[in-house]
PDB file of N, CA and C in Angstrom:
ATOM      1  N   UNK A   1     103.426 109.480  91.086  1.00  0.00           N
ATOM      2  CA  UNK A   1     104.783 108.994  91.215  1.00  0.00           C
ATOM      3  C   UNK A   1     105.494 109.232  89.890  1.00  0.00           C
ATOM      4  N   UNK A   2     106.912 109.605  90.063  1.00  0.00           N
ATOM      5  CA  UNK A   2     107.666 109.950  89.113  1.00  0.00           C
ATOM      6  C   UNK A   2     108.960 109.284  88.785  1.00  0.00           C
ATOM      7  N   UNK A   3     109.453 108.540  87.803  1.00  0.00           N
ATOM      8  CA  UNK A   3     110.584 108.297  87.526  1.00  0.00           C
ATOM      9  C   UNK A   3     111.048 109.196  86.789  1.00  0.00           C
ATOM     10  N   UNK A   4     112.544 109.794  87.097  1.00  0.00           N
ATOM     11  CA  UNK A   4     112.661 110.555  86.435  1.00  0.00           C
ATOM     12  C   UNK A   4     114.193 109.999  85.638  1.00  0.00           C
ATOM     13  N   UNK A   5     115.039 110.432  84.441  1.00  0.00           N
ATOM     14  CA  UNK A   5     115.692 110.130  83.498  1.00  0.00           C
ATOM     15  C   UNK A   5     116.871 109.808  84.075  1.00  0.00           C
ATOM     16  N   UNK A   6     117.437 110.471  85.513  1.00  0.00           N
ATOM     17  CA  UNK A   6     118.606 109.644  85.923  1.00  0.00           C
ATOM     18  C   UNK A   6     118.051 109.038  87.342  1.00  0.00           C
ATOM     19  N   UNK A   7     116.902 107.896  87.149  1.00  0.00           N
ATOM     20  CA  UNK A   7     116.584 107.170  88.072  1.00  0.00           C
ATOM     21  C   UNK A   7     116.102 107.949  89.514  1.00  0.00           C
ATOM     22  N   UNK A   8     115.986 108.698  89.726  1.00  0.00           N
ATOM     23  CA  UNK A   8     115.068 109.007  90.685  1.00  0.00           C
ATOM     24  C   UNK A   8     113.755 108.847  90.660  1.00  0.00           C
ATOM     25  N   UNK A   9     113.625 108.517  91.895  1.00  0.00           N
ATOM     26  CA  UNK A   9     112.102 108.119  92.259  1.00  0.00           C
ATOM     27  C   UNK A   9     111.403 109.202  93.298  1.00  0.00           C
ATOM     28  N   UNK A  10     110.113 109.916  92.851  1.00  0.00           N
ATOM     29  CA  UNK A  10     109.645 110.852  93.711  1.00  0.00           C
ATOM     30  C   UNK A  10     108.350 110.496  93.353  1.00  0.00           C
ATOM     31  N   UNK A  11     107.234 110.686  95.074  1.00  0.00           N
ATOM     32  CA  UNK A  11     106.137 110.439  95.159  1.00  0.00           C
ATOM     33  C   UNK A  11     105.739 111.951  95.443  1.00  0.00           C
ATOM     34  N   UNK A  12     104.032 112.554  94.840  1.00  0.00           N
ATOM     35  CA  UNK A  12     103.727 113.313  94.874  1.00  0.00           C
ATOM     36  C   UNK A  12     102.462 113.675  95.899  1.00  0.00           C
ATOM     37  N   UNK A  13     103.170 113.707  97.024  1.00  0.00           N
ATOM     38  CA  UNK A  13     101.575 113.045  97.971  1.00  0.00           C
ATOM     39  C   UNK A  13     100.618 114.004  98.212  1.00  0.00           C
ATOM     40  N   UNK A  14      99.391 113.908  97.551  1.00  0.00           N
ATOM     41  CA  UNK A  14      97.885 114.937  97.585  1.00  0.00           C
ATOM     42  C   UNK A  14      97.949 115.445  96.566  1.00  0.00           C
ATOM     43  N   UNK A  15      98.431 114.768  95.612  1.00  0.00           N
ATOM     44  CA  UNK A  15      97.856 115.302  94.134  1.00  0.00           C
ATOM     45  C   UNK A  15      96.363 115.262  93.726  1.00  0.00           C
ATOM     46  N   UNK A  16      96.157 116.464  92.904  1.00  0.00           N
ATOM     47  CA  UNK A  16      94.451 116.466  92.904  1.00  0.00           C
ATOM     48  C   UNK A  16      94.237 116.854  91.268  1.00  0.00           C
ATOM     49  N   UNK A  17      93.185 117.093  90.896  1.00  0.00           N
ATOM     50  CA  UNK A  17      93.048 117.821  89.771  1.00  0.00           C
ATOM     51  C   UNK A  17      93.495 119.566  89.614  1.00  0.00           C
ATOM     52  N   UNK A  18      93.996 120.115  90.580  1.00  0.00           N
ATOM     53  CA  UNK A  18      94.136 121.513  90.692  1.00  0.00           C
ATOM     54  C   UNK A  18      95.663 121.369  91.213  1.00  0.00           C
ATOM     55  N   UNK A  19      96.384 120.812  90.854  1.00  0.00           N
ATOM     56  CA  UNK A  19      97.471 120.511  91.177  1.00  0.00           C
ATOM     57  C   UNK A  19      98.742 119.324  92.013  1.00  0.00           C
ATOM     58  N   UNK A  20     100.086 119.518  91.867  1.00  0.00           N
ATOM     59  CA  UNK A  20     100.628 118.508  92.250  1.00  0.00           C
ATOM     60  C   UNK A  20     100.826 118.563  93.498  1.00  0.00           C
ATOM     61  N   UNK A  21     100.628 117.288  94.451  1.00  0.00           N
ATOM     62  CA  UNK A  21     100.827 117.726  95.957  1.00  0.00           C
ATOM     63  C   UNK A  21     102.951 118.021  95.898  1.00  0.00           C
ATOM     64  N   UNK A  22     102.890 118.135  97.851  1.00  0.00           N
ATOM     65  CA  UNK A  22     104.475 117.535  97.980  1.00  0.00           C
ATOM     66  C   UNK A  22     105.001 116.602  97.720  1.00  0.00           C
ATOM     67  N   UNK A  23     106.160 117.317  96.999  1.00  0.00           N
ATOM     68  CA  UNK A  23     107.014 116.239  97.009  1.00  0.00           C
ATOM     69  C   UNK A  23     107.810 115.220  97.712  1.00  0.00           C
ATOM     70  N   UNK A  24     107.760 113.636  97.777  1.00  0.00           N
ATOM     71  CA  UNK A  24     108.116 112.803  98.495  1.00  0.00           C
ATOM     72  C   UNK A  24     109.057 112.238  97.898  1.00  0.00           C
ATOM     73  N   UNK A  25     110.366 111.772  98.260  1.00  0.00           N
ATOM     74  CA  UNK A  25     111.977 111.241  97.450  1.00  0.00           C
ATOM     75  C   UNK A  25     111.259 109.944  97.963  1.00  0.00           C
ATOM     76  N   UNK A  26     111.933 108.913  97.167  1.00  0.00           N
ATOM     77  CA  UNK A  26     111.449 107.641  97.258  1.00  0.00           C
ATOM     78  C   UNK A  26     113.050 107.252  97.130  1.00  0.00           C
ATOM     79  N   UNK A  27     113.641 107.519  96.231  1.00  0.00           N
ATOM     80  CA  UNK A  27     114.775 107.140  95.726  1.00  0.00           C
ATOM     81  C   UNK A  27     115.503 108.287  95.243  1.00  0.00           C
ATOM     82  N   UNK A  28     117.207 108.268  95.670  1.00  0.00           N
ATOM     83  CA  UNK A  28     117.835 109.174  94.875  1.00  0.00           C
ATOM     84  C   UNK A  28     118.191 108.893  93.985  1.00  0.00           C
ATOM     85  N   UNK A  29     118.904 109.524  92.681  1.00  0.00           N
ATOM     86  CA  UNK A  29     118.846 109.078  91.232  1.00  0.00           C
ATOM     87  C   UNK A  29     120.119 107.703  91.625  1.00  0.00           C
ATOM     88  N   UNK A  30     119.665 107.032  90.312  1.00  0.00           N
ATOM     89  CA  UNK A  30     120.765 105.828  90.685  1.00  0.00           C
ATOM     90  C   UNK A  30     120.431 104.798  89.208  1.00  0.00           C
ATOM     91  N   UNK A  31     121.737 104.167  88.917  1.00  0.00           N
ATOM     92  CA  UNK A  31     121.546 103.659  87.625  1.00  0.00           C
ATOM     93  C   UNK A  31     120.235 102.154  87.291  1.00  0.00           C
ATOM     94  N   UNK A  32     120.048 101.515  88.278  1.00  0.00           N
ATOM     95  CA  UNK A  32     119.022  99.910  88.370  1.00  0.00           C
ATOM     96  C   UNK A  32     117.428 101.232  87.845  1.00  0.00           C
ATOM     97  N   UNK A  33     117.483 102.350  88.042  1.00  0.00           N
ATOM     98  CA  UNK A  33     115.863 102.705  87.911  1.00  0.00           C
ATOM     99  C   UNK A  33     115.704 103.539  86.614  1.00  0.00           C
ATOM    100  N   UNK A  34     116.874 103.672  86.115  1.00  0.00           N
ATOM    101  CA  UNK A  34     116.774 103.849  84.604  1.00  0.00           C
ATOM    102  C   UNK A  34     116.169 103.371  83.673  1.00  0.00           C
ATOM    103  N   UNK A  35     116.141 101.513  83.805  1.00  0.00           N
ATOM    104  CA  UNK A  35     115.841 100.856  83.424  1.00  0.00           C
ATOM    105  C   UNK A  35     114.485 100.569  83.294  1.00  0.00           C
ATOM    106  N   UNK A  36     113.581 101.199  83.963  1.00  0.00           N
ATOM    107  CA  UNK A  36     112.251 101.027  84.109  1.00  0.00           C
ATOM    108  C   UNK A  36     111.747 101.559  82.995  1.00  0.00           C
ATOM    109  N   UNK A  37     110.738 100.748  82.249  1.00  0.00           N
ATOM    110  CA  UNK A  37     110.054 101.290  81.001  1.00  0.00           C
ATOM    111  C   UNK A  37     108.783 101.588  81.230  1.00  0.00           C
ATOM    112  N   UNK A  38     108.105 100.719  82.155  1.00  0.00           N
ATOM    113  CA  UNK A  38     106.579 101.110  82.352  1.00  0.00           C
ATOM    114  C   UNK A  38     106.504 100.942  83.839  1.00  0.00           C
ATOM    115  N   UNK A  39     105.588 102.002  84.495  1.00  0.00           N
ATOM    116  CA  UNK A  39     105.341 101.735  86.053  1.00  0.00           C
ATOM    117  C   UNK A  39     103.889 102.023  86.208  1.00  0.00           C
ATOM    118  N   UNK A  40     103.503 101.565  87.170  1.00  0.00           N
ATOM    119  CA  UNK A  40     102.081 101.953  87.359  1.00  0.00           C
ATOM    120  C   UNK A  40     101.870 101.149  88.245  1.00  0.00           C
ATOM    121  N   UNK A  41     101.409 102.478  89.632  1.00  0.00           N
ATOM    122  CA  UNK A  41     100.166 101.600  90.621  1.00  0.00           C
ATOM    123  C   UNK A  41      99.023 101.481  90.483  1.00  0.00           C
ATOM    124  N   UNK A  42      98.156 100.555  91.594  1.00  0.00           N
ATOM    125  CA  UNK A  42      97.081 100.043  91.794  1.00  0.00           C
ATOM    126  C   UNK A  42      96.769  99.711  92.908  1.00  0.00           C
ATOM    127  N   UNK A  43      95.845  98.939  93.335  1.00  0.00           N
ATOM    128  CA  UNK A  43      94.791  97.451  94.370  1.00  0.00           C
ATOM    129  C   UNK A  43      95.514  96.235  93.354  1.00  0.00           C
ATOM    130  N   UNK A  44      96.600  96.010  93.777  1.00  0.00           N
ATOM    131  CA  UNK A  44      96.964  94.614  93.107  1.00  0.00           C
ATOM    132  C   UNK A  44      97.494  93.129  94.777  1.00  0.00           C
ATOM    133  N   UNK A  45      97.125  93.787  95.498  1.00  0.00           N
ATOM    134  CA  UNK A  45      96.864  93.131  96.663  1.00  0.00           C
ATOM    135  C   UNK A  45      96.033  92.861  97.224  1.00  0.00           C
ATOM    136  N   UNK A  46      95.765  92.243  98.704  1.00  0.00           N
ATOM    137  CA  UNK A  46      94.397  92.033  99.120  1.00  0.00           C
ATOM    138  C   UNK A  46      94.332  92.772 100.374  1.00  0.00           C
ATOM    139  N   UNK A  47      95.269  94.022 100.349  1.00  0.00           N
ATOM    140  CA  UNK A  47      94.844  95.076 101.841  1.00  0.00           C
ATOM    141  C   UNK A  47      93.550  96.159 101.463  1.00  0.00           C
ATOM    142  N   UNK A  48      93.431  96.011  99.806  1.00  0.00           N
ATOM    143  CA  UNK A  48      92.228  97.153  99.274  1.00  0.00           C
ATOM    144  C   UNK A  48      92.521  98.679  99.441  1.00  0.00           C
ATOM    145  N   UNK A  49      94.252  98.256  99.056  1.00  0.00           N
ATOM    146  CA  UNK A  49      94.819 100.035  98.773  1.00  0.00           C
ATOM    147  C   UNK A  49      95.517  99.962  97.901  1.00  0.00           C
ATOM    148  N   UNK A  50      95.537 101.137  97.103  1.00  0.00           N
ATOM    149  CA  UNK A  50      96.440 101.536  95.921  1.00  0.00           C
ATOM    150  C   UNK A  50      97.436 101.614  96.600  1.00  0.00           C
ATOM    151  N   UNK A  51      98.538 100.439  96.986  1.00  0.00           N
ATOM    152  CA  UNK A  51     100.105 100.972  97.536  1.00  0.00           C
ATOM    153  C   UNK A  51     101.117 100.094  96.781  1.00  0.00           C
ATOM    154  N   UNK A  52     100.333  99.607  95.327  1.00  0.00           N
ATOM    155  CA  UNK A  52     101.499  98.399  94.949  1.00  0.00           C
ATOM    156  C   UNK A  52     101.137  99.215  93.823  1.00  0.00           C
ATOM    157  N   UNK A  53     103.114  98.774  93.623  1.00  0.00           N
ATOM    158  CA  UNK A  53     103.582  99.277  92.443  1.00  0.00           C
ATOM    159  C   UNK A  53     104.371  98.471  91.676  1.00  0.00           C
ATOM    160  N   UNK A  54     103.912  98.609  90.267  1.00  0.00           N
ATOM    161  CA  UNK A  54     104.860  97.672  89.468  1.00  0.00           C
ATOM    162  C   UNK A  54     105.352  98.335  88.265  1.00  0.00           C
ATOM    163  N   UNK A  55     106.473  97.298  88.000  1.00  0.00           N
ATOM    164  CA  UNK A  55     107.687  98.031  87.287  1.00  0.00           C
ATOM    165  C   UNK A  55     108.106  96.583  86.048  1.00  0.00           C
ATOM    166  N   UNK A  56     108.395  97.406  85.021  1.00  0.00           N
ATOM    167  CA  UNK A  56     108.396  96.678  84.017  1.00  0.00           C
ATOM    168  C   UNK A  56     109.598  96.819  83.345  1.00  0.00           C
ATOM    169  N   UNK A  57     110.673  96.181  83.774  1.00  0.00           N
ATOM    170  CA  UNK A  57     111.648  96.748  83.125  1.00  0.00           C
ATOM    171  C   UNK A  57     112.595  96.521  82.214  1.00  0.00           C
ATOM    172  N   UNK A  58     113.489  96.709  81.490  1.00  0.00           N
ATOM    173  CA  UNK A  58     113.929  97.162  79.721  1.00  0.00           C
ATOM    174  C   UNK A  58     114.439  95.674  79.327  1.00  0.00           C
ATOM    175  N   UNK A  59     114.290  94.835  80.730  1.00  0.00           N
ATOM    176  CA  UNK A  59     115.000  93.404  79.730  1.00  0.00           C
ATOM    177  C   UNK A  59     113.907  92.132  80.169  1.00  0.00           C
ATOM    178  N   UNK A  60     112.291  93.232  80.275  1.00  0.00           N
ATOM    179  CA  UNK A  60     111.386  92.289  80.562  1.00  0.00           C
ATOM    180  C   UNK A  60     110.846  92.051  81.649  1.00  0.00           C
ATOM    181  N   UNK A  61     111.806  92.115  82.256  1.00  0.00           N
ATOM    182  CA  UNK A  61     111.477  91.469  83.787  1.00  0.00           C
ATOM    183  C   UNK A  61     110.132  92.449  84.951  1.00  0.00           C
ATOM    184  N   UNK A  62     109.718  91.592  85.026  1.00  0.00           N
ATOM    185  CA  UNK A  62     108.350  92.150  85.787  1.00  0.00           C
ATOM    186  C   UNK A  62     108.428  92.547  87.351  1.00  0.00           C
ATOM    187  N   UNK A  63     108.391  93.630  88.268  1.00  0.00           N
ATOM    188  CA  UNK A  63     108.691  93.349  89.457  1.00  0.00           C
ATOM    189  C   UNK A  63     107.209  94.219  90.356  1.00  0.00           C
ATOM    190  N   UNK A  64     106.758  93.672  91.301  1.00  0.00           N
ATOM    191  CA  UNK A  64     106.199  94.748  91.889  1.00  0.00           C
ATOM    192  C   UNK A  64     106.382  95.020  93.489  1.00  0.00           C
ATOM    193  N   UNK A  65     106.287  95.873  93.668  1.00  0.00           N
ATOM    194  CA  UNK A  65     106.673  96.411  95.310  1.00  0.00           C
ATOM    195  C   UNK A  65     105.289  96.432  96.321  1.00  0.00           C
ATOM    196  N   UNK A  66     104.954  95.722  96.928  1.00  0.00           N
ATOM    197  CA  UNK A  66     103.863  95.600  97.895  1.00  0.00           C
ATOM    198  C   UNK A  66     103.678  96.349  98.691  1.00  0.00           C
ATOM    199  N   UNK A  67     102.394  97.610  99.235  1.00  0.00           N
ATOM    200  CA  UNK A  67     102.457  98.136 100.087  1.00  0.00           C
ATOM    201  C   UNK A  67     103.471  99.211 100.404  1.00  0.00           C
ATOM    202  N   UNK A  68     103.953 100.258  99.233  1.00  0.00           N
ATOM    203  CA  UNK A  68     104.635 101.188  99.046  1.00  0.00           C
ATOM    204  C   UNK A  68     103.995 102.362  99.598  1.00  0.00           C
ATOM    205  N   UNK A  69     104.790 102.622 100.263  1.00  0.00           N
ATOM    206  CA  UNK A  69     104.718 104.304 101.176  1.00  0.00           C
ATOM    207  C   UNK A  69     104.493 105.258 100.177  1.00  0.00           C
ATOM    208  N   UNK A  70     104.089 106.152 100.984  1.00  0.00           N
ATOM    209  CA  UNK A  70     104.527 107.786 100.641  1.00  0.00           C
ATOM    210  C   UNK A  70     105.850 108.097 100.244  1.00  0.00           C
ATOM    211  N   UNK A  71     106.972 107.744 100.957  1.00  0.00           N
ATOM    212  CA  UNK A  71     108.300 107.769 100.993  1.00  0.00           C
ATOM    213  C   UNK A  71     109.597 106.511 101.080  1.00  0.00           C
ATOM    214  N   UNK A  72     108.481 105.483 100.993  1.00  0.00           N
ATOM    215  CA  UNK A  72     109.351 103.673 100.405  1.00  0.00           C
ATOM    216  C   UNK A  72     108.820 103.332  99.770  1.00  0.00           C
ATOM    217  N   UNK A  73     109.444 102.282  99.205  1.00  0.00           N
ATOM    218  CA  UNK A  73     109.185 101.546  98.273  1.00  0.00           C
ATOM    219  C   UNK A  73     108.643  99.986  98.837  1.00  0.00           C
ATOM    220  N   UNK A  74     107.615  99.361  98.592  1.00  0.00           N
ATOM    221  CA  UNK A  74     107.410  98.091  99.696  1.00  0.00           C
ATOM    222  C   UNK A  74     107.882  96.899  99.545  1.00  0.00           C
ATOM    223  N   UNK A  75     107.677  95.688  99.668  1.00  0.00           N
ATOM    224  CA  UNK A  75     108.146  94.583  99.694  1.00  0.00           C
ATOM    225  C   UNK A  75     108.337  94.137  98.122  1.00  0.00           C
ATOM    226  N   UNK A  76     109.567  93.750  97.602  1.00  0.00           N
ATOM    227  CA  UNK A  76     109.638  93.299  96.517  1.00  0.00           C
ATOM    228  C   UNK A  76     109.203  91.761  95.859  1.00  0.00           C
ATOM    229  N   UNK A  77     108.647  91.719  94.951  1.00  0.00           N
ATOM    230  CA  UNK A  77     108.327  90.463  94.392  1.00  0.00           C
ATOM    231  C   UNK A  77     108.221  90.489  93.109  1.00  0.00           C
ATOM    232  N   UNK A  78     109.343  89.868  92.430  1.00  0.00           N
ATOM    233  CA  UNK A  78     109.398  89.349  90.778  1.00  0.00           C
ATOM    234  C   UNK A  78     108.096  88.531  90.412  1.00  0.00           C
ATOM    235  N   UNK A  79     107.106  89.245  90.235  1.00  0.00           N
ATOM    236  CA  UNK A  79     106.634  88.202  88.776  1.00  0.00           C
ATOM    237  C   UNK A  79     106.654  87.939  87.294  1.00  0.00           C
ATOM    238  N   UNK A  80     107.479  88.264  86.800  1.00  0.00           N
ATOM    239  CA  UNK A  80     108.258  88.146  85.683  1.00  0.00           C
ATOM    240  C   UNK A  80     109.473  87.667  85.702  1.00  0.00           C
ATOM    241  N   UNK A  81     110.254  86.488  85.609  1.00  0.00           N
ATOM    242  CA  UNK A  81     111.579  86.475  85.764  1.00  0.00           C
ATOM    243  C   UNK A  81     111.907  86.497  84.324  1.00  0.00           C
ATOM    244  N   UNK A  82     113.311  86.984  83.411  1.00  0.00           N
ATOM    245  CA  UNK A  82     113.796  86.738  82.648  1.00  0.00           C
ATOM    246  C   UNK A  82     115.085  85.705  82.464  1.00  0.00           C
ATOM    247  N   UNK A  83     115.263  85.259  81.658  1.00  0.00           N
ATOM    248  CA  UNK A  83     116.491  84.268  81.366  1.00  0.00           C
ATOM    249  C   UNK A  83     116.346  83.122  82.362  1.00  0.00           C
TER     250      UNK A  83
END
């Protein structure tokens, strides 16, 4: 998965060591995903799949997306709130 500098979001589905799979749009560029400083999925749920993704973004705030597609983004949940 890729954030890229004017907020687009693209998933790379069947990436391997011999290369990047297709490309999957998650998001078209847009200013809220700029903001993201660190992302990274995992198994941070209890379905026992890498489909959650979390996002760390520039004023702190912690968010992760549950059960993210190939081509969505999944259920949102702040665990980080700021202010």
């Amino acid at each position: 998965m890729v954030r890229w500098t004017d907020g687009e979001l693209d998933n790379y589905v069947g990436t391997t060591t011999s290369g990047l799979g297709t490309e999957q749009r998650i998001l078209n560029p847009n200013e809220l995903w700029t903001h993201d400083t660190v992302m990274t999925t995992g198994d941070f749920t209890g379905n026992h799949r890498t489909d959650d993704l979390v996002i760390r973004w520039s004023d702190g705030e912690t968010t992760m997306y549950m059960d993210t597609g190939a081509a969505h983004l999944g259920s949102e949940e702040t665990l980080v709130h700021v202010g």
